[in-house]
Protein backbone atom coordinates (compact mmCIF):
# COMPACT_ATOMS: atom_id res chain seq x y z
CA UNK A 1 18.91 -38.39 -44.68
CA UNK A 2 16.33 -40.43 -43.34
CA UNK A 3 16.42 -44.17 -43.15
CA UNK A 4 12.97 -46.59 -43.59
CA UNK A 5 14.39 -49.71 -44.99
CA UNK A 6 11.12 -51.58 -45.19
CA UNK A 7 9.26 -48.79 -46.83
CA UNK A 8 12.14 -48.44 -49.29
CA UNK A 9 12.64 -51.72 -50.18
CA UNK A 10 8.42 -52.39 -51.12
CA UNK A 11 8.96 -48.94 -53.52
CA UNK A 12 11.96 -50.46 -55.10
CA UNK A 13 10.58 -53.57 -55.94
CA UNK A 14 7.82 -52.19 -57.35
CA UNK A 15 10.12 -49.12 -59.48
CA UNK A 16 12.42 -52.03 -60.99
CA UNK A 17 9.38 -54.48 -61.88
CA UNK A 18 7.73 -51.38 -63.83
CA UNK A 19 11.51 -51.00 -65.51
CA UNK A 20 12.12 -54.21 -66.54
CA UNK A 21 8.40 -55.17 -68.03
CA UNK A 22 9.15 -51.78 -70.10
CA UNK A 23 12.27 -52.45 -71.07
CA UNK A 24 11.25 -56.48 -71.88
CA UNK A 25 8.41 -55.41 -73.76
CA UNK A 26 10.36 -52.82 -75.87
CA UNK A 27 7.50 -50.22 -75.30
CA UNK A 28 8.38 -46.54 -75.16
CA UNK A 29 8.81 -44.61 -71.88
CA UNK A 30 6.46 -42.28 -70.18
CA UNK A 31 6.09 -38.92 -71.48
CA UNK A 32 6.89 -36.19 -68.89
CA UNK A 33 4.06 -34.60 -67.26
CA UNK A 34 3.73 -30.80 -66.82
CA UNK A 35 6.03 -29.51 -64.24
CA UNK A 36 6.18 -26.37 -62.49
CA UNK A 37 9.33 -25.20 -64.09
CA UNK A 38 12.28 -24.04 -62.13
CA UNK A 39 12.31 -20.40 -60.38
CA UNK A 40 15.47 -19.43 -59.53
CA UNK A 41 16.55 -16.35 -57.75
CA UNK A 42 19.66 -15.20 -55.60
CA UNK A 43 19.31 -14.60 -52.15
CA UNK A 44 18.86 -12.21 -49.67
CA UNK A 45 16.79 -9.91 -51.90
CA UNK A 46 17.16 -7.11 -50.18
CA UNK A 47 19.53 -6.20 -47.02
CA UNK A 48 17.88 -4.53 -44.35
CA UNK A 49 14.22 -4.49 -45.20
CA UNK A 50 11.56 -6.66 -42.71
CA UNK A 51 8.33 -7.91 -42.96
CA UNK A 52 8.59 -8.15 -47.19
CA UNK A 53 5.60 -7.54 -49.11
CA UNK A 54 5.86 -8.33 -53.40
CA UNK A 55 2.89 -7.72 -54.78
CA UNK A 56 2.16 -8.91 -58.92
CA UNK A 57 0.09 -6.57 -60.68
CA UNK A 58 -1.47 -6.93 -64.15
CA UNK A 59 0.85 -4.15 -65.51
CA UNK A 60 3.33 -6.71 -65.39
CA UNK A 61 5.48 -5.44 -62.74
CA UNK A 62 6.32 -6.69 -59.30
CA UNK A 63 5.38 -4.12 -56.53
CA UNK A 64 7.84 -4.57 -53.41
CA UNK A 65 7.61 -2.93 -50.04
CA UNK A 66 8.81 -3.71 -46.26
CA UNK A 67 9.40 -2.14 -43.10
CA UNK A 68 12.89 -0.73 -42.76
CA UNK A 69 14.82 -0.64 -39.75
CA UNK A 70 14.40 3.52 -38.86
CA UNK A 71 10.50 2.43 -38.23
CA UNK A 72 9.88 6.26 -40.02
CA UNK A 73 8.70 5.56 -43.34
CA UNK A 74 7.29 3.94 -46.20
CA UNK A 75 9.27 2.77 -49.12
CA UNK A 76 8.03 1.50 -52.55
CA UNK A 77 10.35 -0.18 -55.50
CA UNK A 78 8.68 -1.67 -58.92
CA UNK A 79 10.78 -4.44 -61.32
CA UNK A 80 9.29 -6.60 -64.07
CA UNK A 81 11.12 -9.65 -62.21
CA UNK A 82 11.54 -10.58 -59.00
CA UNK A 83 15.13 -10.47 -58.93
CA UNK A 84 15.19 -6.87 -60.08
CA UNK A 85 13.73 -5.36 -57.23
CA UNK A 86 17.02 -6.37 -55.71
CA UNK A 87 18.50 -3.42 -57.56
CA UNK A 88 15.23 -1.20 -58.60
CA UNK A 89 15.07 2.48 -57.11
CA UNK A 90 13.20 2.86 -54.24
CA UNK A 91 10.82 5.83 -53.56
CA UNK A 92 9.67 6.99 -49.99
CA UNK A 93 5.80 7.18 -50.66
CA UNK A 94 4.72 8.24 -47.11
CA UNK A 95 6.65 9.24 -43.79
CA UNK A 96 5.48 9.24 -40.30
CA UNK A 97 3.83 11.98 -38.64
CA UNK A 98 5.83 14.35 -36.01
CA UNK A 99 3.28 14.37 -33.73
CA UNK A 100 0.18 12.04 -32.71
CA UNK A 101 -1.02 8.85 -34.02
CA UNK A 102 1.04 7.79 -37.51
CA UNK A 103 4.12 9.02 -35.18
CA UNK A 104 6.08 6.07 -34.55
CA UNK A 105 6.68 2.26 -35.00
CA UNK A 106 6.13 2.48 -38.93
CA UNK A 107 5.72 -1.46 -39.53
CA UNK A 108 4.74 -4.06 -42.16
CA UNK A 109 3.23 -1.99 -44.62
CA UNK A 110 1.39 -4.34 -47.22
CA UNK A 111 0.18 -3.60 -50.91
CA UNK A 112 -2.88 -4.39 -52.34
CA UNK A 113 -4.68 -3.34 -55.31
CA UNK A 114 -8.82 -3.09 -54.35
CA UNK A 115 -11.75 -1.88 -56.66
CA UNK A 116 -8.90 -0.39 -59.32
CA UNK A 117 -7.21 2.02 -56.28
CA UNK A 118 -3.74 1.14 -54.66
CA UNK A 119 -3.93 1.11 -50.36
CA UNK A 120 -1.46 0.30 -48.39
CA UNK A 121 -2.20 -1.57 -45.13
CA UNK A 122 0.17 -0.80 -42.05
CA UNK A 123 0.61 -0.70 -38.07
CA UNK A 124 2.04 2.55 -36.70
CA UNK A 125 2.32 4.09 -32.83
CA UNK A 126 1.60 7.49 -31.68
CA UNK A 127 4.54 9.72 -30.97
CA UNK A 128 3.72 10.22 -27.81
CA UNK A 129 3.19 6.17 -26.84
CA UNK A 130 5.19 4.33 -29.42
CA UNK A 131 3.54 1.03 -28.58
CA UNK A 132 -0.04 2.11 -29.01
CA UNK A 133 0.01 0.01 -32.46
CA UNK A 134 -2.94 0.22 -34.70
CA UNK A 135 -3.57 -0.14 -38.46
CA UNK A 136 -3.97 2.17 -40.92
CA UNK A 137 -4.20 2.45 -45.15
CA UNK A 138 -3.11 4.88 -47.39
CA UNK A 139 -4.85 5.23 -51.09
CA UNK A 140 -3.65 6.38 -54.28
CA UNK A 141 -5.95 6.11 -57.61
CA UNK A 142 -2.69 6.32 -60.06
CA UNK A 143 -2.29 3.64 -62.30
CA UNK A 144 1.39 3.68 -61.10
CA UNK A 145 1.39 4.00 -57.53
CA UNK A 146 4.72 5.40 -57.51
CA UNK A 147 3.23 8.60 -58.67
CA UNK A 148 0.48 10.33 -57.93
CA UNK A 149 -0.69 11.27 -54.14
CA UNK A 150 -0.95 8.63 -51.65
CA UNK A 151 -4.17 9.81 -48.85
CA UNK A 152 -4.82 8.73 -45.29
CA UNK A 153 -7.97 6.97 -45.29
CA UNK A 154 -7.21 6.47 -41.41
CA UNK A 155 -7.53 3.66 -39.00
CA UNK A 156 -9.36 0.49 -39.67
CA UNK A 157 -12.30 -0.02 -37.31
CA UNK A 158 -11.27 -3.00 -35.44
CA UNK A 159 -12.97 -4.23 -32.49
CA UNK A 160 -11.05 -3.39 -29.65
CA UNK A 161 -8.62 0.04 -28.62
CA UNK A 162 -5.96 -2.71 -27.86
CA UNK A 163 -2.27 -3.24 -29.85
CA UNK A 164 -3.06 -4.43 -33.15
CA UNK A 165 -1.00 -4.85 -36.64
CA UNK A 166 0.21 -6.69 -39.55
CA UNK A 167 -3.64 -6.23 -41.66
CA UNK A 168 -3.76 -8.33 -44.77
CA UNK A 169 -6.48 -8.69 -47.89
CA UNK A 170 -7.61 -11.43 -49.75
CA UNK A 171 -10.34 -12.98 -52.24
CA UNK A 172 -12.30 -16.61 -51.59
CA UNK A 173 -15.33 -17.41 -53.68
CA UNK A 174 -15.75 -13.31 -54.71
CA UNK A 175 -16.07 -12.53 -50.85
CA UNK A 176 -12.81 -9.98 -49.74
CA UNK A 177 -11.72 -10.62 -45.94
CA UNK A 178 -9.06 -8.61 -43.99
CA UNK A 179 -7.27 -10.53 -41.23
CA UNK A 180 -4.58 -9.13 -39.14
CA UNK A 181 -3.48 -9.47 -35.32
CA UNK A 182 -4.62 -8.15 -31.86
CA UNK A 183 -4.16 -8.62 -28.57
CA UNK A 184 -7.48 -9.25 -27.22
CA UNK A 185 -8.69 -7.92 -23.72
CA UNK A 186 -8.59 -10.99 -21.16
CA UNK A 187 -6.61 -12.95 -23.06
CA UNK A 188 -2.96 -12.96 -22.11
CA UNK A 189 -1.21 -13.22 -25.44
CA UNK A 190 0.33 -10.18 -26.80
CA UNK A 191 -1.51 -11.08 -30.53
CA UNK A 192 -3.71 -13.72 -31.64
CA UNK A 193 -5.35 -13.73 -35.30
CA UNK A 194 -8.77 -12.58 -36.34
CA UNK A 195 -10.40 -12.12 -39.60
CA UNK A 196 -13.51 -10.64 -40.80
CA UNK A 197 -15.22 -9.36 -44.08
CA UNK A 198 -14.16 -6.15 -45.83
CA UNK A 199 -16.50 -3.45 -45.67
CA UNK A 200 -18.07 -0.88 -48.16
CA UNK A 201 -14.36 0.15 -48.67
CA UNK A 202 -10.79 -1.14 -48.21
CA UNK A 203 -10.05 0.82 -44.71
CA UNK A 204 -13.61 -0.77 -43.10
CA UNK A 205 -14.22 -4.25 -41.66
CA UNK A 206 -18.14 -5.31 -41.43
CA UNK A 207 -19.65 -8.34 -39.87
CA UNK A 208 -18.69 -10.59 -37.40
CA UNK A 209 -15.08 -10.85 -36.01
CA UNK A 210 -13.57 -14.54 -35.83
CA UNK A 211 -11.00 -15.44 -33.85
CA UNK A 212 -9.17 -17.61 -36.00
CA UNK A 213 -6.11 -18.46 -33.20
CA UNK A 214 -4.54 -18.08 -30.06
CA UNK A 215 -0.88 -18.53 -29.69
CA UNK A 216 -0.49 -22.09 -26.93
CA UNK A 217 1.66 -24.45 -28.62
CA UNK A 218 5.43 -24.38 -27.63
CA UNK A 219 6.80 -22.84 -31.15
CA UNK A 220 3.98 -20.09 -30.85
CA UNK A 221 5.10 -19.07 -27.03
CA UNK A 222 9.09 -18.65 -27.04
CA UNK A 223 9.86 -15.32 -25.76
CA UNK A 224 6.67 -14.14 -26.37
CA UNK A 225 2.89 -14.88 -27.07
CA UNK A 226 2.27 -14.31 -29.99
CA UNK A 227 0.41 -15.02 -33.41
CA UNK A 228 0.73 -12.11 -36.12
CA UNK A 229 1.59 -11.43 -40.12
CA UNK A 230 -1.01 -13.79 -41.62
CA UNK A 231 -1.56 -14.06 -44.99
CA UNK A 232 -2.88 -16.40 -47.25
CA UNK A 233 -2.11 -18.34 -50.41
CA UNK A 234 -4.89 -20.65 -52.56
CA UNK A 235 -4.78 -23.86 -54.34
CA UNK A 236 -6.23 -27.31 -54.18
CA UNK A 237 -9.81 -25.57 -52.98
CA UNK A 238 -8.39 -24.75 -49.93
CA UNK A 239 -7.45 -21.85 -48.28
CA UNK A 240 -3.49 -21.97 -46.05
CA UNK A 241 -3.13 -19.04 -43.62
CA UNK A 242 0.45 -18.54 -42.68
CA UNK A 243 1.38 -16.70 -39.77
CA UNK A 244 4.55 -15.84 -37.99
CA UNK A 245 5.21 -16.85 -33.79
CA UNK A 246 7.07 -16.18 -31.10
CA UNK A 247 9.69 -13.62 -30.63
CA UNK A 248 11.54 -11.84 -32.77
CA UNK A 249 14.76 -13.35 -32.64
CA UNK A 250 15.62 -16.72 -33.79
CA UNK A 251 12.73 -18.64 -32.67
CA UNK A 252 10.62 -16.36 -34.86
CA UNK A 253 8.95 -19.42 -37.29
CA UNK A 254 6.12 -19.47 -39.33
CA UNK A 255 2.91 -21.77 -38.70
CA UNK A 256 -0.12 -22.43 -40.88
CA UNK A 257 -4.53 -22.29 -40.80
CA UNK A 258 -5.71 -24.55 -43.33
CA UNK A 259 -9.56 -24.68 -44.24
CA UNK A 260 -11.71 -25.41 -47.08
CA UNK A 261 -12.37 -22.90 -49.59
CA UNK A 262 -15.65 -23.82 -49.85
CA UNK A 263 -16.28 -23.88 -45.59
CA UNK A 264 -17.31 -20.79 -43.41
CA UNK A 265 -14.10 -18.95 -43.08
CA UNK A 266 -15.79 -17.12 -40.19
CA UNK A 267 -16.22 -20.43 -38.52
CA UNK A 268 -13.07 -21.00 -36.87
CA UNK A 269 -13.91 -24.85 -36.46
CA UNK A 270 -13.37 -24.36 -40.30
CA UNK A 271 -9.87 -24.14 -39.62
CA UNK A 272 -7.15 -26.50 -38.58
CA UNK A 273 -3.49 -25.49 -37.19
CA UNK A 274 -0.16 -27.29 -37.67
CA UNK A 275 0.94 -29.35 -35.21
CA UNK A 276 4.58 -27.44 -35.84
CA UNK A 277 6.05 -24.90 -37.57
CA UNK A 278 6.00 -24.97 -41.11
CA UNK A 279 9.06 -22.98 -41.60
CA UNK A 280 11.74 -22.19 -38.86
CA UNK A 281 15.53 -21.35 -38.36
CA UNK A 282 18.01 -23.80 -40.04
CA UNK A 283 21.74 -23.26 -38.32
CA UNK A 284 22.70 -25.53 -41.21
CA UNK A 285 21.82 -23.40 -43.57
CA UNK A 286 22.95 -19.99 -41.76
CA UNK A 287 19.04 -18.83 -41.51
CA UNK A 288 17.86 -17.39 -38.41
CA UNK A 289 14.15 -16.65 -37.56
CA UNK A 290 12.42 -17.18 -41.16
CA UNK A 291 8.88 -14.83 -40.48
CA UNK A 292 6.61 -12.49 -41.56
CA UNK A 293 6.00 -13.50 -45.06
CA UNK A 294 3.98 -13.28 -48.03
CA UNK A 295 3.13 -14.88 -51.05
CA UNK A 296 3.85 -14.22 -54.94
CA UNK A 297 4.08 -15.71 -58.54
CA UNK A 298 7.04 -16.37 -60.62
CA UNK A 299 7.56 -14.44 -63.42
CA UNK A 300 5.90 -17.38 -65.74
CA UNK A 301 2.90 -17.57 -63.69
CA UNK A 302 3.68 -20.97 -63.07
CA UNK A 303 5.29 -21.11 -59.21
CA UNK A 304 4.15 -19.52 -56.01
CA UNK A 305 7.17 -17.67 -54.30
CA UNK A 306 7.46 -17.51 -50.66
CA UNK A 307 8.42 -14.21 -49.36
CA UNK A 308 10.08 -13.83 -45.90
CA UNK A 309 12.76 -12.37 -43.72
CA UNK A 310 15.29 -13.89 -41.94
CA UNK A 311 18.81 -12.76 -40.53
CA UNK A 312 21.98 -14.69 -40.96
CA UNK A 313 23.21 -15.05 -37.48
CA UNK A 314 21.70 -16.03 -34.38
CA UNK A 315 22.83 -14.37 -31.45
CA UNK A 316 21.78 -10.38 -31.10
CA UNK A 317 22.66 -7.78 -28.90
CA UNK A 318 19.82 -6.68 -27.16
CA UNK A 319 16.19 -6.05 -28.07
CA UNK A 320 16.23 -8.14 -31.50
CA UNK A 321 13.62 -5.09 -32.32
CA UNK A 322 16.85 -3.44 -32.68
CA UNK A 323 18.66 -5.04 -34.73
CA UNK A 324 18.58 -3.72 -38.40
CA UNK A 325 19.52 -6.64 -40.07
CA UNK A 326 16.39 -8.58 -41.13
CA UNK A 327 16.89 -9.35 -44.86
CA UNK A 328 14.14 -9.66 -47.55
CA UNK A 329 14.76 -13.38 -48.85
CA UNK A 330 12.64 -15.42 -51.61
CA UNK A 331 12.53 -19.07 -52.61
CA UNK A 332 9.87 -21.45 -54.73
CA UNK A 333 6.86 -23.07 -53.02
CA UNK A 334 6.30 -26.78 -53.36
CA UNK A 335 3.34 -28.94 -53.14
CA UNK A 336 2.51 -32.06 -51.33
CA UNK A 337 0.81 -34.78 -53.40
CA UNK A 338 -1.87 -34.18 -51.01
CA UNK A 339 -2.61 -30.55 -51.84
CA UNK A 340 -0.77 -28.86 -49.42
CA UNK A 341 2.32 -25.77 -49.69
CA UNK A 342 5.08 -27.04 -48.66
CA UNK A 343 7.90 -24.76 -47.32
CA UNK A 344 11.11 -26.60 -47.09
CA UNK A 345 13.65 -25.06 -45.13
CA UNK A 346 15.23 -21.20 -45.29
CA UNK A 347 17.70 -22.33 -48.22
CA UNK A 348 21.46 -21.28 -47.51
CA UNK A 349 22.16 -17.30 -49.04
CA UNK A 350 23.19 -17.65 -52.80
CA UNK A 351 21.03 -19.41 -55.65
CA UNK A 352 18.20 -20.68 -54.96
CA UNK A 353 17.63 -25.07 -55.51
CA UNK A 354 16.35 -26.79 -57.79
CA UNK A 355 14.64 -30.71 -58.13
CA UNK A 356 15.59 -32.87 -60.50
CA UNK A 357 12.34 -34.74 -61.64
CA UNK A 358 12.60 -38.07 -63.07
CA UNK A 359 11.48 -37.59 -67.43
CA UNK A 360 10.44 -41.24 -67.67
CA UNK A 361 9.24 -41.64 -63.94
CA UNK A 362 7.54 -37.57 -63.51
CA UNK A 363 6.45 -38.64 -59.84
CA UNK A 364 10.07 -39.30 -58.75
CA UNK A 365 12.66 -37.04 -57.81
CA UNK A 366 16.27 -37.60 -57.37
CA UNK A 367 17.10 -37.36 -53.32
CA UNK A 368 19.80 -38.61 -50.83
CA UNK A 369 19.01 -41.20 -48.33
CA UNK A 370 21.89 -41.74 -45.61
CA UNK A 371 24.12 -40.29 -48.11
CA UNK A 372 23.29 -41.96 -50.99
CA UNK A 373 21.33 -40.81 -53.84
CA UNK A 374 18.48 -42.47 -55.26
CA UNK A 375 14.60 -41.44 -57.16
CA UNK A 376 11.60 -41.34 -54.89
CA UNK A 377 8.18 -40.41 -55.02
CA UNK A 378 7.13 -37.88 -52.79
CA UNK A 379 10.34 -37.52 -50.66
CA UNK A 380 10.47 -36.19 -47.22
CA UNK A 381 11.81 -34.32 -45.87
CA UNK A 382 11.70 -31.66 -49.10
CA UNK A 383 15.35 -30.24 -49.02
CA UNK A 384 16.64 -34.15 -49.60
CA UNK A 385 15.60 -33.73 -53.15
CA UNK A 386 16.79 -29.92 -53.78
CA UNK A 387 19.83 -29.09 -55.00
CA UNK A 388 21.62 -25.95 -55.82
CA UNK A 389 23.07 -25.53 -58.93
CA UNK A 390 26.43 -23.96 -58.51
CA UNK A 391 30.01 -23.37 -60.42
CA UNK A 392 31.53 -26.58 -60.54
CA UNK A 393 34.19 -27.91 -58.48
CA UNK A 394 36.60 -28.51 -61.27
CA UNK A 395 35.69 -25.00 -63.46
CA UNK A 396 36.21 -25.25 -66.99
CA UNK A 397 32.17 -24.94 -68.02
CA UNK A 398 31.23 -27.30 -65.66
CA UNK A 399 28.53 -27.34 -63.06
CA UNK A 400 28.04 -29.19 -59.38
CA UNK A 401 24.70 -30.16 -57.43
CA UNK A 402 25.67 -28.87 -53.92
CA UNK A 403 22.56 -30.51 -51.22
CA UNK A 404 20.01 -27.77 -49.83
CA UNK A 405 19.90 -29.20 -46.49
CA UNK A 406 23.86 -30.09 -46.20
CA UNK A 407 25.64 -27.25 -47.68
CA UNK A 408 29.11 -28.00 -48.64
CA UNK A 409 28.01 -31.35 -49.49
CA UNK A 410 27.93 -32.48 -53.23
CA UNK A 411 26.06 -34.68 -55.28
CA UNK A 412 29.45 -36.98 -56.61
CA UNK A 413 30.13 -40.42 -58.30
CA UNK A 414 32.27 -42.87 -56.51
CA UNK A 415 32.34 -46.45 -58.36
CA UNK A 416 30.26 -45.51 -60.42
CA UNK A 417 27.24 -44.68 -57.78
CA UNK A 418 26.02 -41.45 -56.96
CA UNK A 419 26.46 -39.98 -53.05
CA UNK A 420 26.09 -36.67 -51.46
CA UNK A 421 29.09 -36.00 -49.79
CA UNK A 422 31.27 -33.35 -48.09
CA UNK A 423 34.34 -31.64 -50.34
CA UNK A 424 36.91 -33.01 -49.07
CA UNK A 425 39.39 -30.93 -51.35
CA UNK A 426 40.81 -33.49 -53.22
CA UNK A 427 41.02 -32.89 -56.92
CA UNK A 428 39.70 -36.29 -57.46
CA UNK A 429 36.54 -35.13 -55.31
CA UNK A 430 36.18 -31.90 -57.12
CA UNK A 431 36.01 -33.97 -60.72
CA UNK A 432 34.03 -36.52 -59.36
CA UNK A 433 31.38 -33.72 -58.69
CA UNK A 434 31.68 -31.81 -61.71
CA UNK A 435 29.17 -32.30 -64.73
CA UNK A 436 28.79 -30.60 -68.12
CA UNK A 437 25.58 -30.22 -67.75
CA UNK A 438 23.97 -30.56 -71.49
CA UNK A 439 20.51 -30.46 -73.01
CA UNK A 440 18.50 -33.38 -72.28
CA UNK A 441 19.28 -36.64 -73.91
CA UNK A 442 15.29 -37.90 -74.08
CA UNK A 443 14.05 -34.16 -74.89
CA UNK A 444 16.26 -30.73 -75.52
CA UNK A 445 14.00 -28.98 -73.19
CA UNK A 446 15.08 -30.89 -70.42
CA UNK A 447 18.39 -31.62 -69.19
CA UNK A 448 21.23 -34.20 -68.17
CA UNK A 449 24.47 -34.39 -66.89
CA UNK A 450 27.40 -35.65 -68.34
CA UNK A 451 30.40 -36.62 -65.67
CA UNK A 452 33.84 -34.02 -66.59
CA UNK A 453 36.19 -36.94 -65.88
CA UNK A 454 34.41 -39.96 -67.56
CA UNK A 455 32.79 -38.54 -71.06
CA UNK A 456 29.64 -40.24 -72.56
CA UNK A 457 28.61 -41.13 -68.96
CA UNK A 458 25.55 -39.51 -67.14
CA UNK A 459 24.09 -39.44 -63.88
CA UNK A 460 21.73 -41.72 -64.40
CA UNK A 461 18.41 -43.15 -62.24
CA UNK A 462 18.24 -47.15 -62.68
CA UNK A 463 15.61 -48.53 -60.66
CA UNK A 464 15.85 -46.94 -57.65
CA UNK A 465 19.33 -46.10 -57.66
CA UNK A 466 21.25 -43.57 -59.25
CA UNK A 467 24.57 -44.29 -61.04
CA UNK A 468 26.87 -42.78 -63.57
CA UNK A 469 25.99 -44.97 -66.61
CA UNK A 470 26.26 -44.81 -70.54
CA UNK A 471 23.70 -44.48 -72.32
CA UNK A 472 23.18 -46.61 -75.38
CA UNK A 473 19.37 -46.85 -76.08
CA UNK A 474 15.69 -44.98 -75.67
CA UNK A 475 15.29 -46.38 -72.10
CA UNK A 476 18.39 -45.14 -70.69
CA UNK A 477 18.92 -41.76 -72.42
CA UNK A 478 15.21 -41.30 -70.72
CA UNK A 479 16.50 -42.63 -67.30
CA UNK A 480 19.27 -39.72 -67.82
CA UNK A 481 16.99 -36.90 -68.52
CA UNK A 482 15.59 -34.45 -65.35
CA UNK A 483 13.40 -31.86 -65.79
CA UNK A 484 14.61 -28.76 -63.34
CA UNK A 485 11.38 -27.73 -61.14
């Protein structure tokens, strides 16, 4: 709901003069340009499963595993879609040792698939001294690594005897790095981040050691010191590291490294930190200390998926270590026009949003500015231009656009103009917000939505603005088409 009047004003200008010269000189509208189509899933993924790792494999299944709350073992489901792991069997693969190191503290296991072998990378503590954290892989050469026999290939040679966890793997330019999180003798942190090259095999680091960062900013010190879980997603020929900070609890957020794919990734003047988190609780949204999370693809190859865990309250009773109730959550990444992931915010539990991008206009996105809706390139903050599509107010087939960042708040028409307001219970409210939501007007693939209580009108961009409209020619049956990214 922000408010820049000036800046507004100069973009509307400009949106309307483009309108009218194209609707003066009779010309036809912009085609759409490729979007990354919607991926929709239901949230929380999993109950009771932390520090979620989904891994896509070639076979074309989805490879999902976490730490669970007993700290004792190692569990393993497979789905051809995301959303099925929610319900796909889960098999135990590996279970801590009685005695010695592997004994205790089971954590963030992490699977990879290296030089045609499965290993999984986790932290464990010996029986004996629980928080004597270090990380270790298991390998298994099946093609399915459900079956055949997962081996101990031991603890990864990192460079100090000191608490470290939460190893990750990945590729830039052909090179393989691991990068994980240590606390690092004279430095009072309990974990900062390192990375290095892999060695001649998947449980071996070689090279030189680069400390990447050090947990000092305000977000990365609440509770705790601390800098750990990175791992890294690609695009734009640069490399983001996310990484979670702070404790456990509800100031758990996640920052982000950003460097050039093409720069010394051992250099760690190659690497720049957020200012501030780039994902953190949201009591709006009923999401509590977003962290520890990886990356995937959709099931079209088209969308990376952010994969984290959160719980839905925010006080706990004592050590939040504890507490079993971390759940597995997933939603779609966005990106800035400048190259860069953007998060959003932990979206409420429930279906996953949506944005509805302009057809004509492909740049623009319908959003809500101090409550009232309008297009916009590039909006910020993200969440003003995602909506969830739910059941609609009034039933009977219909559908309503409930805001991301103001649950219980609905995209509605009231004279004719579209808002984002709350439900206020009314049964003129709940038509007002309900749509039949048909295939698009400008293009089948795409869609728009006619109002339940006025037929033949749409929601409908004009301008800037966004108003429930007819629509009797090429121009506006465009203006009331939105592709769903």
């Amino acid at each position: 709901m922000d408010s820049a009047v000036p800046r507004w004003t100069a973009r509307r200008l400009a949106v309307v003069a483009v309108a009218a010269l194209t609707a003066l000189a009779g010309l036809a509208v912009a085609p759409a340009a490729q979007a990354s189509p919607a991926a929709q899933y239901a949230n929380p993924l999993a109950n009771q499963r932390a520090d979620p790792h989904i891994f896509k494999h070639t076979d074309g299944y989805y490879y999902f595993t976490a730490t669970v709350p007993e700290y004792d073992r190692i569990v393993l489901r497979r789905a051809t879609t995301i959303q099925g792991l929610a319900t796909a069997a889960e098999s135990v693969i590996w279970r801590k040792h009685s005695s010695g190191d592997m004994g205790a503290h089971i954590w963030a296991p992490e699977i990879h698939f290296v030089n045609g072998k499965w290993y999984v990378y986790f932290a464990a503590g010996r029986a004996d001294d629980v928080w004597r954290i270090r990380p270790y892989v298991l390998e298994n050469a099946s093609a399915n690594p459900l079956t055949g026999t997962w081996t101990e290939r031991g603890r990864v040679n990192v460079p100090w005897d000191t608490f470290s966890l939460d190893m990750s793997t990945f590729v830039v330019n052909g090179v393989r790095y691991l990068t994980w999180a240590q606390a690092e003798p004279g430095i009072a942190t309990n974990s900062n981040l390192y990375l290095a090259r892999m060695g001649a095999n998947p449980w071996t680091i070689t090279g030189a050691v680069a400390r990447l960062t050090v947990p000092t900013l305000a977000w990365e010190t609440r509770g705790y010191k601390v800098a750990e879980g990175p791992t890294a997603i690609q695009r734009n020929g640069r490399v983001f590291l996310t990484y979670s900070a702070s404790a456990t609890d509800a100031n758990y957020c996640l920052g982000m490294l950003t460097a050039s794919a093409s720069a010394d990734l051992l250099n760690p003047a190659s690497w720049t930190k957020s200012a501030d988190p780039v994902f953190a609780t949201n009591a709006a949204t009923g999401q509590y200390g977003p962290g520890h999370n990886s990356f995937t693809v959709s099931e079209d190859g088209q969308s990376d998926v952010l994969v984290y865990h959160d719980r839905n309250y925010r006080d706990i009773s004592g050590d939040p270590l504890n507490d079993p109730n971390r759940r597995t959550r997933v939603q779609k990444v966005y990106w800035n026009a400048d190259g860069t992931p953007n998060l959003g915010i932990p979206v409420a539990d429930g279906a996953t949003p949506v944005r509805l991008k302009s057809f004509n206009y492909p740049d623009r996105f319908v959003r809500h500015w101090d409550y009232r809706a309008r297009v916009e390139a590039n909006p910020t903050p993200l969440a003003d231009s995602q909506f969830r599509v739910v059941t609609g107010l009034s039933g009977s087939g219909t559908v309503s656009l409930e805001s991301t960042n103001f649950p219980g708040y609905y995209l509605r028409h009231r004279n004719y103009e579209f808002w984002v307001e709350r439900a206020d219970g009314t049964a003129a409210f709940r038509a007002d917000a309900s749509f039949f939501r048909r295939a698009g007007l400008a293009d089948g693939s795409a869609v728009s939505f006619e109002a339940q209580n006025f037929p033949g009108r749409y929601l409908r961009h004009n301008g800037t603005t966004v108003n429930l409209t007819t629509t009797p020619d090429a121009v506006a049956r465009a203006d009331a088409t939105f592709i769903l990214e």
